[in-house]
Protein backbone atom coordinates (compact mmCIF):
# COMPACT_ATOMS: atom_id res chain seq x y z
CA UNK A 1 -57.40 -88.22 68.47
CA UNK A 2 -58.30 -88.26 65.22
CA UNK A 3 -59.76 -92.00 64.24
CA UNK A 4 -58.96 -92.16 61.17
CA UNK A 5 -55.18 -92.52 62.32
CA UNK A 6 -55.62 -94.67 64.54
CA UNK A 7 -57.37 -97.62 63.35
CA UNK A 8 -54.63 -98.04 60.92
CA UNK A 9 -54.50 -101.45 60.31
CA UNK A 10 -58.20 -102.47 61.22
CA UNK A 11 -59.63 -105.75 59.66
CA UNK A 12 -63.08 -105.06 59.63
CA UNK A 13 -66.10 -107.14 59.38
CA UNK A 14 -69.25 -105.86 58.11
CA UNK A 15 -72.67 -105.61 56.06
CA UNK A 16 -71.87 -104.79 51.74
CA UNK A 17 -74.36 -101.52 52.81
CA UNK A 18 -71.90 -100.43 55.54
CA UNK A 19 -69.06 -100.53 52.87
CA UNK A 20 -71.14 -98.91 50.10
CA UNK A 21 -72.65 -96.21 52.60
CA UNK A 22 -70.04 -95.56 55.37
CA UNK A 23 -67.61 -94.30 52.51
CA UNK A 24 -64.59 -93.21 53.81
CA UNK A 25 -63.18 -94.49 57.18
CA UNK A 26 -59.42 -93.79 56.30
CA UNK A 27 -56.75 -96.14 56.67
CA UNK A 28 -58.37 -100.20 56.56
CA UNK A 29 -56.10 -101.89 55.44
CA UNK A 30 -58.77 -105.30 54.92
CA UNK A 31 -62.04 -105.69 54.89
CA UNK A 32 -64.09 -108.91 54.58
CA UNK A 33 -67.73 -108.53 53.89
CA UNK A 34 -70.64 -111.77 54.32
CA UNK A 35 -73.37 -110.40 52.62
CA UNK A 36 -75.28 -109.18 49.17
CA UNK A 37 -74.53 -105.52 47.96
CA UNK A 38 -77.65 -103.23 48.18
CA UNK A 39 -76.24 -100.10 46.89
CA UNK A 40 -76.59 -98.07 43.91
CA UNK A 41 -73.17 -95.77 44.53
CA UNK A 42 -69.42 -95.89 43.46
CA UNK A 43 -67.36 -96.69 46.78
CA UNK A 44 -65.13 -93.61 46.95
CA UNK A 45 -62.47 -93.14 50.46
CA UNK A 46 -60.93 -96.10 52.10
CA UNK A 47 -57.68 -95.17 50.61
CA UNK A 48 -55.55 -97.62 52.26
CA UNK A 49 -58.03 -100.42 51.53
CA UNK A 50 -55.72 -103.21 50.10
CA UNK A 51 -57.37 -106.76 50.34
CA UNK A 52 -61.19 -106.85 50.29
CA UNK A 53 -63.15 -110.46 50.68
CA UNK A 54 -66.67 -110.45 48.88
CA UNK A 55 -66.81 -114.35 48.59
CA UNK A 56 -69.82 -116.20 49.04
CA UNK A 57 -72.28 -113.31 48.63
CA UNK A 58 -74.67 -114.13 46.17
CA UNK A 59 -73.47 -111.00 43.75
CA UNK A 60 -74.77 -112.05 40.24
CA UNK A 61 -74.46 -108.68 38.63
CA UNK A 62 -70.60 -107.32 37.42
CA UNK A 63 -72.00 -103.84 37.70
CA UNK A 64 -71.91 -104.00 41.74
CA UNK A 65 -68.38 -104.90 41.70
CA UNK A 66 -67.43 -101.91 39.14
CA UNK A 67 -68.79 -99.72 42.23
CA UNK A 68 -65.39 -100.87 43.38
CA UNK A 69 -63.14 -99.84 40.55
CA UNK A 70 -62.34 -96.50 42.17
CA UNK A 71 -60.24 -97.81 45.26
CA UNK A 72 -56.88 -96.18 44.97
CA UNK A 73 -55.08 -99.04 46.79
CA UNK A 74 -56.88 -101.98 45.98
CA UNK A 75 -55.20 -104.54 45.08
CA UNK A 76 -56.39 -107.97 45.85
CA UNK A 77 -60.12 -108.57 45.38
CA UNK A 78 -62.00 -111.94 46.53
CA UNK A 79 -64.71 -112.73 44.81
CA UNK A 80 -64.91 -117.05 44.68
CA UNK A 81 -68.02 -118.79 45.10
CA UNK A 82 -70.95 -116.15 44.04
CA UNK A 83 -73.32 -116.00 40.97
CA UNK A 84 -71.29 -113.90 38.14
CA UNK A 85 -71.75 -114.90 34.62
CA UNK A 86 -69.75 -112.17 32.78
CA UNK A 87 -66.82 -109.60 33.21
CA UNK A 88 -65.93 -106.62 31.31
CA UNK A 89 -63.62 -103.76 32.26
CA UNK A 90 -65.39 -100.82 33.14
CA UNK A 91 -64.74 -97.45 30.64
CA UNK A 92 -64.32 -94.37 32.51
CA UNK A 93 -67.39 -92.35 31.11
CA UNK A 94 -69.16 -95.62 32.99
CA UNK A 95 -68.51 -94.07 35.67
CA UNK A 96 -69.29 -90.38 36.21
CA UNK A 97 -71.28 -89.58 39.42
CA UNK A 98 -72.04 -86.36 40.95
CA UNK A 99 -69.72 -85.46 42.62
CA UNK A 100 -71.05 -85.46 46.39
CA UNK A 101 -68.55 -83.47 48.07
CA UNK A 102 -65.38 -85.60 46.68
CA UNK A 103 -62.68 -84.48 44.26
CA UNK A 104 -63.21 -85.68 40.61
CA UNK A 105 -61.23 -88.43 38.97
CA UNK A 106 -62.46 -87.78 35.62
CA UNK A 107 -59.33 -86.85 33.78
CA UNK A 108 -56.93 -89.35 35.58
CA UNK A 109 -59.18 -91.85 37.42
CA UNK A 110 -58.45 -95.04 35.77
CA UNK A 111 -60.77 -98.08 36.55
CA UNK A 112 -58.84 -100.73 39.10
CA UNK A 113 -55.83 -99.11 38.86
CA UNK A 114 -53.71 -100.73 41.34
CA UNK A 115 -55.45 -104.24 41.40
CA UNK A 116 -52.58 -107.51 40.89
CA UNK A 117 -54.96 -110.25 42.43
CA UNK A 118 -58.50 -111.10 41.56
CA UNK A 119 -60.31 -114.84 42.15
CA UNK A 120 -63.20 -115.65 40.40
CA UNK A 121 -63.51 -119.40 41.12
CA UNK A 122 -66.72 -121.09 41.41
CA UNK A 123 -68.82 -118.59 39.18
CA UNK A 124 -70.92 -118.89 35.93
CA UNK A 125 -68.06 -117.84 33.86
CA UNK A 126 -68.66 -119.20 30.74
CA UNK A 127 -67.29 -117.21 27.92
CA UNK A 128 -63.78 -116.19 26.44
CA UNK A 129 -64.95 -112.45 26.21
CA UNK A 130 -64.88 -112.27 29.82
CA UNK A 131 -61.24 -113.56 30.42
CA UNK A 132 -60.03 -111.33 27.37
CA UNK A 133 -61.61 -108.58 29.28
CA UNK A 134 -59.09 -109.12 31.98
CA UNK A 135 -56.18 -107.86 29.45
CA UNK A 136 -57.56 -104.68 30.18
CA UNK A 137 -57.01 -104.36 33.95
CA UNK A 138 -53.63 -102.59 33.86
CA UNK A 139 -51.68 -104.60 36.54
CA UNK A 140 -53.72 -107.71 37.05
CA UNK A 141 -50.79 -111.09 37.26
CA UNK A 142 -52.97 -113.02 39.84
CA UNK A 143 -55.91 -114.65 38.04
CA UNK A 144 -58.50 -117.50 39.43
CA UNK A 145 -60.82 -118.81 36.81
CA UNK A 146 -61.29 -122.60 38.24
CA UNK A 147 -64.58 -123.89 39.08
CA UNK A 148 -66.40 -121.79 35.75
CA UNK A 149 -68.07 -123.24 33.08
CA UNK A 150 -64.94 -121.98 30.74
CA UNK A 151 -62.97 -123.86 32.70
CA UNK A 152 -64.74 -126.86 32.52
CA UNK A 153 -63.76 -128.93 29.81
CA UNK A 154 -66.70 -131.54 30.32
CA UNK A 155 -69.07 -128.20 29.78
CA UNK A 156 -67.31 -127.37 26.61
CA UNK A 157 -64.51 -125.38 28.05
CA UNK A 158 -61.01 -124.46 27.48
CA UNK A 159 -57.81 -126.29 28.70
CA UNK A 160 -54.83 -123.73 30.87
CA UNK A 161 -52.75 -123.24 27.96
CA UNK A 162 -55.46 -121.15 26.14
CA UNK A 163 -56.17 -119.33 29.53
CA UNK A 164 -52.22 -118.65 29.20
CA UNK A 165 -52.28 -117.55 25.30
CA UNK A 166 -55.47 -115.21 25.99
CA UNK A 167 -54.12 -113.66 29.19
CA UNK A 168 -51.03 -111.76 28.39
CA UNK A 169 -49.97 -110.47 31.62
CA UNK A 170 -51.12 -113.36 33.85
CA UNK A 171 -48.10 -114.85 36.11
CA UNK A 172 -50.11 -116.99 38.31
CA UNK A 173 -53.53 -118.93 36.82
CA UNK A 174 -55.43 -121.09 39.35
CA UNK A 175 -52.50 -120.82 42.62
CA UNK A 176 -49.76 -122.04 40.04
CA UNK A 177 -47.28 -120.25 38.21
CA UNK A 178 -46.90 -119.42 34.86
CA UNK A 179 -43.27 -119.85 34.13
CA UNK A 180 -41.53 -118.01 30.76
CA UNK A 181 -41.06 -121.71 29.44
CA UNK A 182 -44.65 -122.48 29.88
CA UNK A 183 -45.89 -119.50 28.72
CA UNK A 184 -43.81 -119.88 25.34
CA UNK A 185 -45.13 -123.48 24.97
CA UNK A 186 -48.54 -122.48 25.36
CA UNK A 187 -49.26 -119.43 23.22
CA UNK A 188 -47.61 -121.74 20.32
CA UNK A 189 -49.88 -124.19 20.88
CA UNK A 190 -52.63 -122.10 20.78
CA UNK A 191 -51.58 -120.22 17.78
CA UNK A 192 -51.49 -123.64 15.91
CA UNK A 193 -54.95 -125.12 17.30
CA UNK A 194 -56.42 -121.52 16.15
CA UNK A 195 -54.76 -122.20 12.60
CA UNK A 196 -55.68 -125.94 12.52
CA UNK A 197 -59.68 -125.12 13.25
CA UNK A 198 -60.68 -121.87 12.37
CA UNK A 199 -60.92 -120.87 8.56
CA UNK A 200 -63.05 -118.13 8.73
CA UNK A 201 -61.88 -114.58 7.36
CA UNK A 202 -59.48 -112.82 9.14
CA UNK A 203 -61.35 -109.98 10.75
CA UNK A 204 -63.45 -113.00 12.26
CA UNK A 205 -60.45 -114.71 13.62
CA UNK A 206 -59.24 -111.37 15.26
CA UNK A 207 -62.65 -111.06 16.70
CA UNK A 208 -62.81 -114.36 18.38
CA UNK A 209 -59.12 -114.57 19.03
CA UNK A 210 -58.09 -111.23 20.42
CA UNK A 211 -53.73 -112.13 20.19
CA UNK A 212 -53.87 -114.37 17.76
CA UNK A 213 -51.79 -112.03 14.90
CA UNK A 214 -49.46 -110.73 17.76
CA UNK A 215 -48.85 -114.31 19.24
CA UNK A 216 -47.98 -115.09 15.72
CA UNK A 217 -45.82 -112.22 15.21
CA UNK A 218 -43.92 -112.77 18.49
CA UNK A 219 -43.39 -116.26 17.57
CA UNK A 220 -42.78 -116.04 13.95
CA UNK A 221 -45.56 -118.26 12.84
CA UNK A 222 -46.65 -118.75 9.69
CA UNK A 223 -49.86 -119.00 8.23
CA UNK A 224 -50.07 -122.72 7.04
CA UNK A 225 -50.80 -125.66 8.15
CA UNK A 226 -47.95 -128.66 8.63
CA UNK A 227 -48.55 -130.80 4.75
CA UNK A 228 -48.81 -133.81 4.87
CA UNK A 229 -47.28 -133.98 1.40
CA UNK A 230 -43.16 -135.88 1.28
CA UNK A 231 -42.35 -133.46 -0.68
CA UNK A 232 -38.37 -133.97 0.67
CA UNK A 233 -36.93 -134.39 3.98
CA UNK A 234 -37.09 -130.84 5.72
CA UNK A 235 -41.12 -130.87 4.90
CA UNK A 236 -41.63 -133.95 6.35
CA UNK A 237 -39.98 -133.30 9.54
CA UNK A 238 -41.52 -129.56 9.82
CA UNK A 239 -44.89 -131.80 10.14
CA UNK A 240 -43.64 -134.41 12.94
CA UNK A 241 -43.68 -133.33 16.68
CA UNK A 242 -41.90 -135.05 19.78
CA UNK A 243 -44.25 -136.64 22.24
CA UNK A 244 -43.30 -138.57 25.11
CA UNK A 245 -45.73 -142.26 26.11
CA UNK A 246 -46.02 -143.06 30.02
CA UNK A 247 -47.80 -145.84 30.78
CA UNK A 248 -49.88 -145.43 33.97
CA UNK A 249 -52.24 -147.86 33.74
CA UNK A 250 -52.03 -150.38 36.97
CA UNK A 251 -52.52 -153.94 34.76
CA UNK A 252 -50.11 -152.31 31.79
CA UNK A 253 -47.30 -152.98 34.34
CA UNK A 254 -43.98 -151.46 34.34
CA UNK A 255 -42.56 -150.28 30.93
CA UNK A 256 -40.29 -147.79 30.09
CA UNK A 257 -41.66 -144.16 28.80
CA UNK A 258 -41.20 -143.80 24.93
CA UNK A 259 -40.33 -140.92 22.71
CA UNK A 260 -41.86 -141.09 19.30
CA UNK A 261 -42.15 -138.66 16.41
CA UNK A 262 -45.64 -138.64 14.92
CA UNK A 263 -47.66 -136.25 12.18
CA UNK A 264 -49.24 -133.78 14.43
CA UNK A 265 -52.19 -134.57 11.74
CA UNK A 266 -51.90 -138.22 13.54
CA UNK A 267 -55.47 -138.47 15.18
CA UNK A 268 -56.76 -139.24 19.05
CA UNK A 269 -57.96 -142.93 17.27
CA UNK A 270 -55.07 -143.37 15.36
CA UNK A 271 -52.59 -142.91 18.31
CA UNK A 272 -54.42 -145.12 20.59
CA UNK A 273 -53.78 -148.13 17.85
CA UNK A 274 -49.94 -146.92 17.64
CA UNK A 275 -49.65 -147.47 21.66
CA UNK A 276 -51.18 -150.79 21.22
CA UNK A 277 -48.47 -151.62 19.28
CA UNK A 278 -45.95 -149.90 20.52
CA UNK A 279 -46.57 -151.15 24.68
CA UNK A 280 -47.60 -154.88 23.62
CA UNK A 281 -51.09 -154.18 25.09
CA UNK A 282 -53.63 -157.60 23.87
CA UNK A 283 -56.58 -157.52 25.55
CA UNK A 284 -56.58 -153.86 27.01
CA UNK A 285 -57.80 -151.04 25.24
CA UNK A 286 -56.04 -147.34 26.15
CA UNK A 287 -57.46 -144.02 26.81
CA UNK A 288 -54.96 -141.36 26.48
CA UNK A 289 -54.74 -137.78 28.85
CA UNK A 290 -52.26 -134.98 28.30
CA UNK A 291 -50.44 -133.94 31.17
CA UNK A 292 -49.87 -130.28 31.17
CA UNK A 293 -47.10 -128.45 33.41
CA UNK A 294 -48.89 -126.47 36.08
CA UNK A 295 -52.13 -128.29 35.63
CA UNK A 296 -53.19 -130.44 38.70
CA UNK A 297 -55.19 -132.77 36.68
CA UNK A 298 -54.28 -134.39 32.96
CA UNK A 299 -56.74 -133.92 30.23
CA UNK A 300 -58.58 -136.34 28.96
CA UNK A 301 -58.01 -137.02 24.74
CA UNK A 302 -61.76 -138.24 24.00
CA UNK A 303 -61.99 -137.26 20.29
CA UNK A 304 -60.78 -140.17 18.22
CA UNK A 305 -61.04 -138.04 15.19
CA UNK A 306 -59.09 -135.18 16.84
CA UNK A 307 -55.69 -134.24 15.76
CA UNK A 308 -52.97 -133.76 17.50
CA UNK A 309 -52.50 -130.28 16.21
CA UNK A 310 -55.94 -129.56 16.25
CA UNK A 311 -56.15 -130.60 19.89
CA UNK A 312 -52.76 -128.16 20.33
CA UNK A 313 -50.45 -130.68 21.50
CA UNK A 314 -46.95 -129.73 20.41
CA UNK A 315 -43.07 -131.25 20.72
CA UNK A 316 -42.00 -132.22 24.36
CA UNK A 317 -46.06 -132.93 25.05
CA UNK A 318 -46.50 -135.46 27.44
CA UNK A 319 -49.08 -138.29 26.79
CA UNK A 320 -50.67 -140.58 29.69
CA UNK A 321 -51.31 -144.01 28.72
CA UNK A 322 -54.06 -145.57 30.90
CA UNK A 323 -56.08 -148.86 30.81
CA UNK A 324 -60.55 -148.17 29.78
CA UNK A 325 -61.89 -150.04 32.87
C-alpha cells in the first residue's frame, strides 16, 4: 500500500528540519512543529497540508516563513508567541529555486494562495507597513495582531478601528468579529483622524496611509475639516457629533447615561470639565476611556489637549466616565 494514501489525515509532530527536508509526505492534513527552522529551502509537497502550528519557536526572521508560501492548501498558519518584527508579502521572482525534480510554479504560483487564517500575537510587530502588507495576501479574513508593539497603545500603538480601516478584507481581528456596521464606523473614523492630523502633501499621505483616498471615496468624504465658524445652522451641526456618558466609577454612584452633542474639536481636558458639570461630581476628578464594539478592553483618553476628532471618536461613540483614584 502506497503510504501516502493512507496516512490521510495524520497530525504529525515533528522537528522545523523534518518539515523543511522530508518535503513531500502526501496527504497531512496538520502539522504542529516545537522547534527553530534550520533550513535554507522553499517547502514544496504536502499538498493536503491545511493547518500548520509554528508557535513558540523562536523564528525572528519573515524570510523562513516565506519558505512556506508555496503550500497549495494552506490555509491556517500559527505563528503566536515567537520573535518577528516585520511582515511583507513575498513577490514571486522572490522565489525562484531550481527546480529539484518538482514542476515549476513560475507562471501561476502565487505566494499563500489559499491562506484565510494567520496569528501573529505576541511578536515584535511594531509598524503599520507590516499590517498593510497583509492586504496583499489574496484570501486572508482571519487576522491576530494582539500582544505587538502596534498594538500596544501604551508603546505608541494603534487602537482596532485603524487595524479595521487598514485591513480591507479582515472579518475577524483578535478572535472577534468585524461586523459591516463596525467596519463602516471605523474606516470613517479613521478617515477623519487622518484629515484632523496629517497635513503633509498628498503623495505623503498616500504613502503613510495606503486607503486613505479610497476610504474617502467609498464614504464620500470630503477634504475639510468640521469649522468651527457659526456661520448658520447646517454648519454648526455638520461640526457636532453624538456621544453617549456612562458613569462607571464605584463612588460616582448610580446616574443615568447621557447623550450630549459636542464640537468634535471639544478636547480630552475640556470634556472632562463638561462631565463635572454635567454628573454633579465635587470632589472627584474623571478620567475618561472609549469603549469600542469588539474591543475587550476601553481605551484610555489621556491627552487633555486631544480632540475628539483628532482622537477619531465619531457620533454614537461611547464614553466611560470613571473616578482618578
Amino acid at each position: 500500500m502506497d503510504p501516502k494514501k493512507s496516512w490521510r489525515n495524520l497530525y504529525l509532530s515533528a522537528t522545523l528540519t523534518t518539515l523543511w527536508t522530508w518535503m513531500d509526505f502526501g496527504n497531512i492534513i496538520k502539522y504542529s512543529v516545537p522547534v527553530q527552522p534550520v533550513s535554507s529551502t522553499v517547502v514544496q509537497g504536502f499538498n493536503s497540508l491545511r493547518l500548520l502550528n509554528l508557535e513558540n519557536n523562536c523564528i525572528s526572521a519573515w524570510d523562513e516563513i516565506v519558505k512556506l508560501s508555496q503550500l497549495p492548501s494552506l490555509e491556517q498558519l500559527f505563528l503566536n508567541d515567537n520573535n518577528l518584527n516585520h511582515v511583507w508579502y513575498p513577490d514571486c521572482g522572490q522565489l525562484d529555486e531550481p527546480d529539484n525534480g518538482y514542476e515549476s510554479h513560475k507562471k501561476t504560483f502565487r505566494p499563500f494562495k489559499t491562506l484565510r487564517s494567520l496569528s501573529l500575537g505576541g511578536n515584535n510587530i511594531e509598524d503599520l507597513e507590516s499590517v498593510d502588507s497583509l492586504n496583499s495576501f489574496p484570501h486572508l479574513m482571519d487576522i491576530r495582531l494582539s500582544d505587538n508593539p502596534v498594538a500596544d497603545l501604551a508603546k505608541g500603538g494603534v487602537p482596532r478601528f485603524v487595524f479595521i480601516a487598514r485591513l480591507a478584507k479582515v472579518e475577524v481581528l483578535n478572535g472577534s468579529e468585524v461586523d459591516p456596521r463596525e467596519r463602516k464606523e471605523s474606516e470613517i473614523r479613521y478617515v477623519r483622524l487622518v484629515m484632523s492630523k496629517f497635513h503633509s502633501p498628498p503623495e505623503e499621505i498616500r504613502r503613510l496611509h495606503p486607503r486613505f483616498d479610497e476610504l474617502k471615496k467609498i464614504h464620500g468624504i470630503e477634504d475639510e475639516r468640521p469649522s468651527t465658524v457659526t456661520s448658520g445652522p447646517q454648519k454648526m451641526a455638520s461640526g457636532l457629533i453624538s456621544i453617549s456618558l456612562k458613569c462607571v466609577g464605584a463612588s460616582i454612584g448610580e446616574k443615568p447615561p447621557l447623550a450630549k452633542k459636542l464640537p468634535a474639536t471639544t478636547t480630552v481636558g475640556k470634556l472632562k470639565n463638561l462631565c463635572e458639570s454635567f454628573f454633579k461630581l465635587k470632589s472627584i476628578k474623571p478620567i475618561l476611556y472609549l469603549q469600542e464594539e469588539g474591543s475587550p478592553l476601553p481605551t484610555l483618553l489621556d491627552d487633555d489637549m486631544a480632540s475628539l476628532i483628532e482622537l477619531g471618536i465619531g457620533n454614537e461613540s461611547t464614553i466611560l466616565v470613571d473616578e482618578l483614584s
